[in-house]
PDB file of N, CA and C in Angstrom:
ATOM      1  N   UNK A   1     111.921  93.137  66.184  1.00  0.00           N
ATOM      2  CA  UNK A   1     110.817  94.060  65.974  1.00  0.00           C
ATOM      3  C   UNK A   1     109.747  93.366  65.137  1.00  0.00           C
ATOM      4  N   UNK A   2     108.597  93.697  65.373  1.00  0.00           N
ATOM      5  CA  UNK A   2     107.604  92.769  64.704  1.00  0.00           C
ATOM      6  C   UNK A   2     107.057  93.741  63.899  1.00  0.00           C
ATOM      7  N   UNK A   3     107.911  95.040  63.158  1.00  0.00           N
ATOM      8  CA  UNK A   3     107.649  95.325  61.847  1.00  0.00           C
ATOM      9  C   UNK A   3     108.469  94.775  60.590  1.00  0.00           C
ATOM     10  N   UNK A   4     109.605  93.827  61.338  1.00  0.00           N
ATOM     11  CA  UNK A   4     110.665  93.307  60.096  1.00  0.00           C
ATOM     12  C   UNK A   4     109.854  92.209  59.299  1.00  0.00           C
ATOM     13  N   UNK A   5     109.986  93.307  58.086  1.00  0.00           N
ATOM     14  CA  UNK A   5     109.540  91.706  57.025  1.00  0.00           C
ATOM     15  C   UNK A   5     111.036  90.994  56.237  1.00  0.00           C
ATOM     16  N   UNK A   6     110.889  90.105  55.638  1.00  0.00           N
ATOM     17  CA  UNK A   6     111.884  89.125  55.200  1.00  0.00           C
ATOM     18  C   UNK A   6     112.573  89.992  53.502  1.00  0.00           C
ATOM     19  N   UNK A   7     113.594  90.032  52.940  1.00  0.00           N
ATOM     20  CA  UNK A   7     113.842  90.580  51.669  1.00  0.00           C
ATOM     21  C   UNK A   7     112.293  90.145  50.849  1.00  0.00           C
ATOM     22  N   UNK A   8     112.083  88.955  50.514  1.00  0.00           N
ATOM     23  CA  UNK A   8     111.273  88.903  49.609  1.00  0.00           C
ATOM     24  C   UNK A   8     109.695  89.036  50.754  1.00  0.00           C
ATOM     25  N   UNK A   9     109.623  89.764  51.044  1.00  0.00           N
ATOM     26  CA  UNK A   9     108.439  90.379  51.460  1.00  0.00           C
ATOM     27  C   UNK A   9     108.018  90.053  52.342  1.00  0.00           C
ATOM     28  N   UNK A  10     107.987  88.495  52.888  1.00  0.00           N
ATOM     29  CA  UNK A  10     107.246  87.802  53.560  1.00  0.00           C
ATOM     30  C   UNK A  10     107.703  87.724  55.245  1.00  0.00           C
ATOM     31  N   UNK A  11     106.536  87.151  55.963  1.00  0.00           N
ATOM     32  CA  UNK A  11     106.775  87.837  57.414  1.00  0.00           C
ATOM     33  C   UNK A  11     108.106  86.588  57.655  1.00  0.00           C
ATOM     34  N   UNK A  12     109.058  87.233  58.492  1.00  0.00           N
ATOM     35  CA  UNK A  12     110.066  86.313  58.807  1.00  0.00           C
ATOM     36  C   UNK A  12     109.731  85.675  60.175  1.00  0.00           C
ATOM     37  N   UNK A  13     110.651  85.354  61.132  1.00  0.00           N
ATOM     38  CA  UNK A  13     110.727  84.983  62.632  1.00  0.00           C
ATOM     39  C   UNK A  13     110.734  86.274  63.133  1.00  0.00           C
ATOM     40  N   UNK A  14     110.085  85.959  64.538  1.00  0.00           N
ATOM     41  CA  UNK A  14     109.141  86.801  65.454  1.00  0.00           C
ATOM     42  C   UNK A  14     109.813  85.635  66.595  1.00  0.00           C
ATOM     43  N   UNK A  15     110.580  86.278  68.116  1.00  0.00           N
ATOM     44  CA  UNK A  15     109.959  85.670  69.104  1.00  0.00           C
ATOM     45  C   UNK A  15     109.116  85.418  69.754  1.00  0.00           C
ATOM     46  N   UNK A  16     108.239  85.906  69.641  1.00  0.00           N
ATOM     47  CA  UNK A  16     107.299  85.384  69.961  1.00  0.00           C
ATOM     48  C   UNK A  16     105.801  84.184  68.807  1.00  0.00           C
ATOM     49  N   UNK A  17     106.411  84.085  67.721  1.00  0.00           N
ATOM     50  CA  UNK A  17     105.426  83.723  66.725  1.00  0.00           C
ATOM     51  C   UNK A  17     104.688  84.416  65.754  1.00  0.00           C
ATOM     52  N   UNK A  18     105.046  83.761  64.345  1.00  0.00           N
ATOM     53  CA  UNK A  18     104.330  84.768  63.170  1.00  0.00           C
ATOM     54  C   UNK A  18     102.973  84.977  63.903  1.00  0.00           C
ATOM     55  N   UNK A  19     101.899  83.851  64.210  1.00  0.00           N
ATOM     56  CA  UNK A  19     100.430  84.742  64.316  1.00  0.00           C
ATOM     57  C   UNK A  19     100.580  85.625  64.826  1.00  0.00           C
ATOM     58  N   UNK A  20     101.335  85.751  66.530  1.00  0.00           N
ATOM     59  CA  UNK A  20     101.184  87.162  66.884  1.00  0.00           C
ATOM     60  C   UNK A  20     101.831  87.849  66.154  1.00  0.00           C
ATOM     61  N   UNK A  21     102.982  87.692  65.454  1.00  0.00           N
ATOM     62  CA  UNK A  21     103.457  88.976  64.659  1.00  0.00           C
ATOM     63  C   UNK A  21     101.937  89.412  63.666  1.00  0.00           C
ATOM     64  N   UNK A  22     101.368  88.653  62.856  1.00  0.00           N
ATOM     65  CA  UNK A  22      99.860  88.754  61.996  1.00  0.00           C
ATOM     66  C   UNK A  22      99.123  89.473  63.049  1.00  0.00           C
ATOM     67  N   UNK A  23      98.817  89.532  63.883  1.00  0.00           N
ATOM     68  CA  UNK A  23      98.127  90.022  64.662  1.00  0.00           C
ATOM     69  C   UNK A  23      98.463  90.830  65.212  1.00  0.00           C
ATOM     70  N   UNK A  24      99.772  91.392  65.729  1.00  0.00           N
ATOM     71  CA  UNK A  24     100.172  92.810  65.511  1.00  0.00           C
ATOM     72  C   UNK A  24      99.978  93.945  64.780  1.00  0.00           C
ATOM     73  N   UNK A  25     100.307  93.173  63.722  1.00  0.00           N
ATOM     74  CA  UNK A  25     100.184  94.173  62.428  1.00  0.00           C
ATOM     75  C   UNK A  25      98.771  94.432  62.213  1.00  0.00           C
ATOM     76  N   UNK A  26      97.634  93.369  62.116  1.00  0.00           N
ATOM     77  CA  UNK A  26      96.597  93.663  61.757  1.00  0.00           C
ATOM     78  C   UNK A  26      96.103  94.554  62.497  1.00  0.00           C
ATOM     79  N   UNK A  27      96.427  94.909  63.786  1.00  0.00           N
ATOM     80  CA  UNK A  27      95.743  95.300  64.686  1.00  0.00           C
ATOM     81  C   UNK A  27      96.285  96.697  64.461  1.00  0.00           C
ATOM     82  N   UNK A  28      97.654  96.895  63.913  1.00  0.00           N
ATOM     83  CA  UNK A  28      97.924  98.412  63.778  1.00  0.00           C
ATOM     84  C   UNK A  28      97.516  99.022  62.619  1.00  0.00           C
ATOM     85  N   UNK A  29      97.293  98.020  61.637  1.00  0.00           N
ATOM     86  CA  UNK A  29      96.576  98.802  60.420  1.00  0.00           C
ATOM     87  C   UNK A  29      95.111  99.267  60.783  1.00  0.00           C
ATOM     88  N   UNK A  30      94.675  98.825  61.274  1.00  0.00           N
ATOM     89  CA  UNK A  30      93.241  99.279  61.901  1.00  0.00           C
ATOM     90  C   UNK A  30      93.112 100.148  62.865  1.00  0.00           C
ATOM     91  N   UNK A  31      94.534 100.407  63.169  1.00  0.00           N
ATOM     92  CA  UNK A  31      94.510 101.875  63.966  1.00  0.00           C
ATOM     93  C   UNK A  31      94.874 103.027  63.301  1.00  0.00           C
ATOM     94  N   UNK A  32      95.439 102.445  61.989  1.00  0.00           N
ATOM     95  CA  UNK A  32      95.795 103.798  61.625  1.00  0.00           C
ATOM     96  C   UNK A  32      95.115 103.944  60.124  1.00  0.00           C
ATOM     97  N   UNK A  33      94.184 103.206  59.751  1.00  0.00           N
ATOM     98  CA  UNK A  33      93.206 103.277  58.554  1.00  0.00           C
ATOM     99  C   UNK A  33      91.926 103.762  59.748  1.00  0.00           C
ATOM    100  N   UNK A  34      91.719 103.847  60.690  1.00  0.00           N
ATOM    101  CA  UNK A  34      90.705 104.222  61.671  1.00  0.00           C
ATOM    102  C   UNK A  34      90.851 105.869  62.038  1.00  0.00           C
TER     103      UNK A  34
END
């Protein structure tokens, strides 16, 4: 799932790759601060 972050906070492994995981996320905070 590319909402799992790592214990100490930070983004872990993504199959497909942290940017797209970064870019997931960014893209859902801006849907839901919108």
């Amino acid at each position: 799932c590319h909402r799992a972050i790592g214990k100490s906070g930070d983004l872990t492994g993504y199959h497909w790759g942290l940017t797209r995981k970064r870019a997931i996320l960014g893209w859902e905070a801006g849907q839901i601060s919108s």
